[in-house]
C-alpha atoms as a PDB file:
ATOM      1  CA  UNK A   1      98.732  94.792 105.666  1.00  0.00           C
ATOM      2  CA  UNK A   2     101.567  94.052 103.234  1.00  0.00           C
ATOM      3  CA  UNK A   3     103.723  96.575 102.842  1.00  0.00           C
ATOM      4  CA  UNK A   4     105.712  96.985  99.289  1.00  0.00           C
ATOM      5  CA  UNK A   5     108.719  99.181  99.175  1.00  0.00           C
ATOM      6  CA  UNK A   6     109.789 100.923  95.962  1.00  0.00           C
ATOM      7  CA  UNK A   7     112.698 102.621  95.364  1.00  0.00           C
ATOM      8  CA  UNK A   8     113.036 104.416  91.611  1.00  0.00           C
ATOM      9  CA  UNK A   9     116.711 104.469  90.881  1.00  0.00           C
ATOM     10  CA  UNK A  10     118.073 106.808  87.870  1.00  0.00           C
ATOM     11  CA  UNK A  11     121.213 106.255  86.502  1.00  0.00           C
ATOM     12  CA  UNK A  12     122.842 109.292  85.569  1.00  0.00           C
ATOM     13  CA  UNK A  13     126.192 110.010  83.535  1.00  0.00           C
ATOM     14  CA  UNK A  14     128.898 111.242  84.641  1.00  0.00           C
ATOM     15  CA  UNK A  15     130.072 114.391  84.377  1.00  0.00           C
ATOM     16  CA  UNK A  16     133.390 115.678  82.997  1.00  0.00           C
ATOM     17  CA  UNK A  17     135.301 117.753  86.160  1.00  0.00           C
ATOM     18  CA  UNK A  18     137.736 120.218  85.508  1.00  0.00           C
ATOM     19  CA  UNK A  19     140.064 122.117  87.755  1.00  0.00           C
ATOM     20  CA  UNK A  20     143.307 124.027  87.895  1.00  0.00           C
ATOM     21  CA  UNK A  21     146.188 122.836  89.545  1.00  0.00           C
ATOM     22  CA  UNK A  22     146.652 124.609  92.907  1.00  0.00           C
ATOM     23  CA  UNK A  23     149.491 122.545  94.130  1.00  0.00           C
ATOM     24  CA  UNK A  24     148.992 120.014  96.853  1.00  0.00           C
ATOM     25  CA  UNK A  25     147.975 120.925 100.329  1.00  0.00           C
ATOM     26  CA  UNK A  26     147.626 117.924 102.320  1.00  0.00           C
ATOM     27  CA  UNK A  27     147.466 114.171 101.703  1.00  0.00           C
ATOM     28  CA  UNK A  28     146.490 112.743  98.074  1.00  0.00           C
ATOM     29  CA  UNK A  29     143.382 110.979  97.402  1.00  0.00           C
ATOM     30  CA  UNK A  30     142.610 108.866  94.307  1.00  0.00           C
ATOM     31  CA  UNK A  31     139.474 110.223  92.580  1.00  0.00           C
ATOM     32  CA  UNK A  32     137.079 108.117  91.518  1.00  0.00           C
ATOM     33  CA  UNK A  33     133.831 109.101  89.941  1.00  0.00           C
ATOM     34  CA  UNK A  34     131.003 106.985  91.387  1.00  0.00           C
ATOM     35  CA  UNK A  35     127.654 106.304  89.410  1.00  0.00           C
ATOM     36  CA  UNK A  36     124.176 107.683  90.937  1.00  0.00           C
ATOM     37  CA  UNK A  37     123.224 104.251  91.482  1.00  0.00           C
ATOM     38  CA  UNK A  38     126.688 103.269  93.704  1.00  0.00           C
ATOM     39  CA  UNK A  39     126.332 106.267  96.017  1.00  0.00           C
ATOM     40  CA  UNK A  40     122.040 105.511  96.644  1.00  0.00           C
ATOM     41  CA  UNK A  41     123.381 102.024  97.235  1.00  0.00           C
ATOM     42  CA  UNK A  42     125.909 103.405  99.934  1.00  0.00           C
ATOM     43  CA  UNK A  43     123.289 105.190 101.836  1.00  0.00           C
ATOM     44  CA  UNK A  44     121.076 102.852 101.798  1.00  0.00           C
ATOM     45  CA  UNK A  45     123.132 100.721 103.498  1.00  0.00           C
ATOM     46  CA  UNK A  46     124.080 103.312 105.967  1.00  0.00           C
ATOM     47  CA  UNK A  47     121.039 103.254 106.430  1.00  0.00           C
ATOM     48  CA  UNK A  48     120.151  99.849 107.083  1.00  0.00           C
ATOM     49  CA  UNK A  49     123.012 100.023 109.577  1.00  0.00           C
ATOM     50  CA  UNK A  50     122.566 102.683 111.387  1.00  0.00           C
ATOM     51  CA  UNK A  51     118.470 100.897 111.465  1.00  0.00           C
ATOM     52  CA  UNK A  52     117.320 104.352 110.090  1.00  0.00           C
ATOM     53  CA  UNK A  53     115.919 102.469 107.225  1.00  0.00           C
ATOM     54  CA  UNK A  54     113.499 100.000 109.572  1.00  0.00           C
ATOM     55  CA  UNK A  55     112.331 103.381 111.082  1.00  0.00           C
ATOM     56  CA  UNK A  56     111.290 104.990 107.327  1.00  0.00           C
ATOM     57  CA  UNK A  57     109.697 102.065 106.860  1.00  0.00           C
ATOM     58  CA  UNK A  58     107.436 101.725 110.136  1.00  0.00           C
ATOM     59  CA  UNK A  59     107.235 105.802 109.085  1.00  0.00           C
ATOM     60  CA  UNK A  60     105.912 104.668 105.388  1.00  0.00           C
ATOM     61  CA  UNK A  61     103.792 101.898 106.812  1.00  0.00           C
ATOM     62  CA  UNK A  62     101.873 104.392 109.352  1.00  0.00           C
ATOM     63  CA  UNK A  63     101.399 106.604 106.692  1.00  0.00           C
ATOM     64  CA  UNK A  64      99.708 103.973 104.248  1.00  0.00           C
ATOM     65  CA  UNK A  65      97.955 102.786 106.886  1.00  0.00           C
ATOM     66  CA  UNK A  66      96.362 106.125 108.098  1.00  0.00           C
ATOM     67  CA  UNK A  67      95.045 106.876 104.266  1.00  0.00           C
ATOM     68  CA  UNK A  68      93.964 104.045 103.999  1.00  0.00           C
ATOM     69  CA  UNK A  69      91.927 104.024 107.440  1.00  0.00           C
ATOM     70  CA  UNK A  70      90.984 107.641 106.565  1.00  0.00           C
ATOM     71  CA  UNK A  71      91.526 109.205 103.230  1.00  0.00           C
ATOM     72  CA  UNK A  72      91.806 112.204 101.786  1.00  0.00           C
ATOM     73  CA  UNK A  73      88.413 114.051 101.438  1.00  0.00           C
ATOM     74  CA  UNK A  74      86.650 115.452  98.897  1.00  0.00           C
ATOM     75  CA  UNK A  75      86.895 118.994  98.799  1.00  0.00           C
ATOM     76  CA  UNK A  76      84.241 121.468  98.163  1.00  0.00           C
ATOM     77  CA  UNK A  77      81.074 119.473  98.829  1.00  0.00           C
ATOM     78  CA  UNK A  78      78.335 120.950 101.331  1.00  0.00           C
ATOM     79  CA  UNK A  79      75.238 119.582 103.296  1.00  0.00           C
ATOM     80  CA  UNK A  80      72.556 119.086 101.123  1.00  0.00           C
ATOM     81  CA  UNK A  81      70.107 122.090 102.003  1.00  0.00           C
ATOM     82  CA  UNK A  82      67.072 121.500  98.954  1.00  0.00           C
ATOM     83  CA  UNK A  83      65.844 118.496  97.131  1.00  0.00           C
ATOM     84  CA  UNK A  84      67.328 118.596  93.301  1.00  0.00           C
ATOM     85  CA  UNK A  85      67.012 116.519  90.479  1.00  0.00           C
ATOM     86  CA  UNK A  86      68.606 116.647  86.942  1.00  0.00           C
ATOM     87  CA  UNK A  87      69.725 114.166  84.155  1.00  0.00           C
ATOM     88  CA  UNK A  88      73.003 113.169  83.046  1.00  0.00           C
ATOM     89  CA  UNK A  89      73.585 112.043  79.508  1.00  0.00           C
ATOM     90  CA  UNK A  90      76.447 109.821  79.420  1.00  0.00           C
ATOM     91  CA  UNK A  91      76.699 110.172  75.394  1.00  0.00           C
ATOM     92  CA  UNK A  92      80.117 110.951  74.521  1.00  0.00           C
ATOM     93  CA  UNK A  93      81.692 111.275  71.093  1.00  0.00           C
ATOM     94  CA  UNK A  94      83.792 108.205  70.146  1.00  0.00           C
ATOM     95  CA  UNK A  95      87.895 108.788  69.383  1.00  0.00           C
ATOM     96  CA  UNK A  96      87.987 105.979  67.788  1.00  0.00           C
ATOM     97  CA  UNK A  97      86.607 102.740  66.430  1.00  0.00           C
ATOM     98  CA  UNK A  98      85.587 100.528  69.450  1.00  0.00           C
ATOM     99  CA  UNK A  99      84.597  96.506  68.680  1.00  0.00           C
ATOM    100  CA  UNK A 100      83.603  93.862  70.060  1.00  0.00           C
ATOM    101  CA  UNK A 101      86.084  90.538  70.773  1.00  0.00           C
ATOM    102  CA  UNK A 102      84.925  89.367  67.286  1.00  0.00           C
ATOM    103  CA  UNK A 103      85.902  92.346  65.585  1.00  0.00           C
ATOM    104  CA  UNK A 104      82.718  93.894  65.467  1.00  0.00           C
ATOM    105  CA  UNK A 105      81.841  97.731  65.033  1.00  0.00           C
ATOM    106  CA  UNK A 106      80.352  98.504  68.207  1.00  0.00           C
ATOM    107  CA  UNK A 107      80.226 101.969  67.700  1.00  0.00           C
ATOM    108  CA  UNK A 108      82.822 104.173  64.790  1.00  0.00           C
ATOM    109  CA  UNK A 109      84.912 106.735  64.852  1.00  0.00           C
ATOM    110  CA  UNK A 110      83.291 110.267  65.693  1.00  0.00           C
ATOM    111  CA  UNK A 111      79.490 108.936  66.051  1.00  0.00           C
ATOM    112  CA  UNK A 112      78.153 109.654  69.110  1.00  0.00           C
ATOM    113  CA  UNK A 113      77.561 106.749  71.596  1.00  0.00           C
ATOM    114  CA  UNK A 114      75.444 106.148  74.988  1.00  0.00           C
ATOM    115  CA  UNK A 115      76.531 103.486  76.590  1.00  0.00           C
ATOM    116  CA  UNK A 116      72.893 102.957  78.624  1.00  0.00           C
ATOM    117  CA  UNK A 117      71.646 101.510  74.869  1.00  0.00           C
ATOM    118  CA  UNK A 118      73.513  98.899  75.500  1.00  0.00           C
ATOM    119  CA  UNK A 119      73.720  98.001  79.328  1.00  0.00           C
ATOM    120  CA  UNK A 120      73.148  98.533  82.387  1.00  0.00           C
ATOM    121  CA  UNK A 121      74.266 101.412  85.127  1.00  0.00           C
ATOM    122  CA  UNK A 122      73.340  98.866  87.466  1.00  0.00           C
ATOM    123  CA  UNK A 123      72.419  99.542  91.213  1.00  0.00           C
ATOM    124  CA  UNK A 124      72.394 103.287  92.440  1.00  0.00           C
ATOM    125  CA  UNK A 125      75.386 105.324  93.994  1.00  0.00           C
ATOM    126  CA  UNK A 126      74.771 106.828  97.357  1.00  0.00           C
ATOM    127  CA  UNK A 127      77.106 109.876  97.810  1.00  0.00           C
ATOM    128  CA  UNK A 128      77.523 110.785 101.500  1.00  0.00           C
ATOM    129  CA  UNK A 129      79.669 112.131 104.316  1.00  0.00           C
ATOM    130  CA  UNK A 130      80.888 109.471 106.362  1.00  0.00           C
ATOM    131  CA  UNK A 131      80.982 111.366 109.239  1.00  0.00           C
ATOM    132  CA  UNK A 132      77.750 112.669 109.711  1.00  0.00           C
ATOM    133  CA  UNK A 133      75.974 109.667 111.211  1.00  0.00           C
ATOM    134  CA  UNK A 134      72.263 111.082 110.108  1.00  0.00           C
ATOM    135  CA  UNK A 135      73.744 110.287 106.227  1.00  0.00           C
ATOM    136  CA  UNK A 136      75.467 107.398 107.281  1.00  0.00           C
ATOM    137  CA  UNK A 137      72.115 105.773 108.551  1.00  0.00           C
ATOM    138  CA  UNK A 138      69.979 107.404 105.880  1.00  0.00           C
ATOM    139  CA  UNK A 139      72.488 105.537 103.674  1.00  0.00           C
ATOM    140  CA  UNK A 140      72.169 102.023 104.750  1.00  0.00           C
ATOM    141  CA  UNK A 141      68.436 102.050 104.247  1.00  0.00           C
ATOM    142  CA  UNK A 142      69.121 102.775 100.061  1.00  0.00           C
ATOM    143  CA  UNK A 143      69.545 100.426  97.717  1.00  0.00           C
ATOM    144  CA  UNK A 144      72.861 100.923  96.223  1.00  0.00           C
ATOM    145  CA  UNK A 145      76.271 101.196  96.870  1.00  0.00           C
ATOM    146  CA  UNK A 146      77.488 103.647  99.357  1.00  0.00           C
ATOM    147  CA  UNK A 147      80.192 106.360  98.319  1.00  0.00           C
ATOM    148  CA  UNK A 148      82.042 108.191 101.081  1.00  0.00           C
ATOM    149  CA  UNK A 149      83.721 111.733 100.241  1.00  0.00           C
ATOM    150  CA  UNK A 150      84.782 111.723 104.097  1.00  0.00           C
ATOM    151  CA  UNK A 151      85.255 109.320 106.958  1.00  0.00           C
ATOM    152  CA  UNK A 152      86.625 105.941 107.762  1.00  0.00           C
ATOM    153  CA  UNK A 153      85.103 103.605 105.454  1.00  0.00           C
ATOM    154  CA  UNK A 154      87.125 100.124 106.810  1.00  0.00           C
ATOM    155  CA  UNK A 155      85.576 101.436 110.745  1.00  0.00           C
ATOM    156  CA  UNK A 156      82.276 102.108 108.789  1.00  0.00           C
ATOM    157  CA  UNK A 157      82.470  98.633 107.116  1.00  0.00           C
ATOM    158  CA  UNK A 158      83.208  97.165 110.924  1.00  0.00           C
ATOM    159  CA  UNK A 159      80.453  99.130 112.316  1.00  0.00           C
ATOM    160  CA  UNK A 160      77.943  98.123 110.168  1.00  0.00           C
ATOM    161  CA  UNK A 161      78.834  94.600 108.188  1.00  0.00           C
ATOM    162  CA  UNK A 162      78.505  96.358 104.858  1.00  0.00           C
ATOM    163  CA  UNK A 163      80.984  97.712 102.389  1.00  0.00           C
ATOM    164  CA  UNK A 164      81.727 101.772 101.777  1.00  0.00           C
ATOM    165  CA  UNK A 165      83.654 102.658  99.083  1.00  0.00           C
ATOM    166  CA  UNK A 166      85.705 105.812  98.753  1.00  0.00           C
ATOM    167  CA  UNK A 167      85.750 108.542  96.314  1.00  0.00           C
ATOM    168  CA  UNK A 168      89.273 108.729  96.061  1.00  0.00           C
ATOM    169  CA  UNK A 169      90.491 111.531  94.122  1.00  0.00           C
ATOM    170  CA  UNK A 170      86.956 113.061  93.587  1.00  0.00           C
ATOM    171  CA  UNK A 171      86.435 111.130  90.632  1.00  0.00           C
ATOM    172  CA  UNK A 172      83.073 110.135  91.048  1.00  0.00           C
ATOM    173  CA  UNK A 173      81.744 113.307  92.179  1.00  0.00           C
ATOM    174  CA  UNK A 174      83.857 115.426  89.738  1.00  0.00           C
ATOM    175  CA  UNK A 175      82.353 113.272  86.405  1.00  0.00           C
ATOM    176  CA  UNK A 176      78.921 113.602  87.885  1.00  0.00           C
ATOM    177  CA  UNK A 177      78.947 117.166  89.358  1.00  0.00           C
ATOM    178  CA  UNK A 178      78.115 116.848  93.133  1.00  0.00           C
ATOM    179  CA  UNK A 179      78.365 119.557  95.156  1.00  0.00           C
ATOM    180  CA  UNK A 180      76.136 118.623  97.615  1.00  0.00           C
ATOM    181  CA  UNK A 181      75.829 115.567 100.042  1.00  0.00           C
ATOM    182  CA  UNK A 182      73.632 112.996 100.730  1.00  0.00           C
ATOM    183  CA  UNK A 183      73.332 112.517  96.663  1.00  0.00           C
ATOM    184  CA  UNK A 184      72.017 109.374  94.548  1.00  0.00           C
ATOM    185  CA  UNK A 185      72.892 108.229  91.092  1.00  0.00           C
ATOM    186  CA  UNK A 186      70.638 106.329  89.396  1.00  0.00           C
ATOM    187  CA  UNK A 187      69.494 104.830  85.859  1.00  0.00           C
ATOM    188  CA  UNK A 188      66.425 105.940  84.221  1.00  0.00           C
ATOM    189  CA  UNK A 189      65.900 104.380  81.160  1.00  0.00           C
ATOM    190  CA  UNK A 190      68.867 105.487  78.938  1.00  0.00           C
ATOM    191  CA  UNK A 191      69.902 108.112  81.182  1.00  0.00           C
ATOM    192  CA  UNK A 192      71.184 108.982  84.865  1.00  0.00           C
ATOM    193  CA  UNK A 193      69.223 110.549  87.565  1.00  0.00           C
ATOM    194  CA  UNK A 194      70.935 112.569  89.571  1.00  0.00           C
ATOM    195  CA  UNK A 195      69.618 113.465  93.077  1.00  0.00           C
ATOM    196  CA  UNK A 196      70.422 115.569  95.776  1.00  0.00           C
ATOM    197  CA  UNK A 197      68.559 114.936  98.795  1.00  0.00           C
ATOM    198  CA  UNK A 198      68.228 117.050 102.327  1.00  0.00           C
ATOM    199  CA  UNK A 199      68.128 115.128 105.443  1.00  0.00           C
ATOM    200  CA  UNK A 200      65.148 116.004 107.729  1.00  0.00           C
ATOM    201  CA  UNK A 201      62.464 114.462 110.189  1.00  0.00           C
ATOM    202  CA  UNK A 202      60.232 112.044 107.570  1.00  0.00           C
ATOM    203  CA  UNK A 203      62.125 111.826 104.697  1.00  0.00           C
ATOM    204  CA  UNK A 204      64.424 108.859 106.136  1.00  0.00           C
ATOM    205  CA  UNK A 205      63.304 106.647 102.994  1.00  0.00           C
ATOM    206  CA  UNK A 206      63.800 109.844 100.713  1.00  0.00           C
END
C-alpha cells in the first residue's frame, strides 16, 4: 500500500527576548533567532540521520495498515434479540435553493424535500458484526450491500470473493439509528424500512 507522509509546518514569528546583563561567564556565542520552520527542518534531518525517521515511518505504515485491516468499531451496538421494524423519512428541510445543472429549481429554500420522489435508495444495507460468523453468513445470502460495524472487512472480502464495507465513524448507523445488529435498510416506496432482525434456527432467509 502507498504510503503518503504529511508533515504540517507553521511558521511562527519571532519573539522579542529580553535580558539583563549579568556579565560574561564563559565563552561568547552569537545569537541567532531561528524560524519554527529552520529548527523542524534540523530535526528532521537528525532524524533522517540518525535513521529514526525510516523507523516512524515503518511505525506510521503499521499503524495505517492495522486500521485499515481492522478498524475502529462501532460502539454501542448489541446482538439483535427481537424482530423490529420502523420507517425512516428522509424529508429534510432545504437551507437553501438546490438546482439542477441547467439552473433549475429542484427544490427552494425552506420547503421541505424527500429525496425518494425523485430517485432511488437503491439496493438494501445489511448492518452486521463482522465477527460473528452466524451474521456474516446470514449476510451473504441478502441482497444488498454488506456494512460491517466490527471485523476485518479486506480478510472478509478474501474469504468470501465479495466486498464489505465499513461503517467508519458510525455514520451510517448514527443517521439511521441502529442499535442493534444484524439490521437491513431498505426502500419502500418513498420511504426507508428499517429492520432489525434476530438470528435463530429457520430464519436464515429472514
Amino acid at each position: 500500500m502507498p504510503f503518503k507522509r504529511m508533515l504540517l509546518l507553521a511558521v511562527l514569528g519571532n519573539a522579542q527576548v529580553q535580558a539583563k546583563n549579568l556579565g560574561v561567564h564563559g565563552p561568547v556565542f552569537e545569537i541567532v533567532e531561528k524560524s519554527l520552520l529552520a529548527v523542524i527542518e534540523e530535526r528532521l534531518k537528525g532524524l533522517q540521520s540518525s535513521n529514526k525517521m525510516a523507523l516512524h515511518q515503518q511505525e506510521l505504515q503499521e499503524k495505517m495498515s492495522k486500521s485499515v485491516e481492522r478498524p475502529v468499531p462501532v460502539g454501542g451496538i448489541i446482538k439483535a434479540t427481537k424482530y423490529q421494524l420502523r420507517d425512516y423519512d428522509p424529508t429534510f428541510v432545504v437551507s437553501q435553493d438546490i438546482k439542477d445543472h441547467k439552473g433549475q429549481f429542484i427544490a427552494k429554500k425552506g420547503s421541505s424535500f424527500n429525496p425518494l420522489d425523485s430517485m432511488s435508495f437503491g439496493i438494501p444495507l445489511v448492518f452486521i458484526d463482522g465477527d460473528d460468523t452466524s451474521q456474516v453468513q446470514w449476510a451473504l445470502q441478502q441482497q444488498g450491500k454488506i456494512v460491517l460495524i466490527n471485523g476485518a472487512p479486506l480478510h472478509l472480502e478474501k474469504a468470501y470473493k465479495r466486498t464489505f464495507y465499513f461503517d467508519q465513524g458510525s455514520v451510517l448507523t448514527t443517521k439511521f439509528g441502529i442499535g442493534e445488529v444484524p439490521a437491513r435498510v431498505s426502500q419502500k416506496e418513498n420511504k426507508l424500512i428499517i429492520e432489525t432482525v434476530p438470528l435463530y434456527k429457520g430464519n436464515a432467509n429472514g
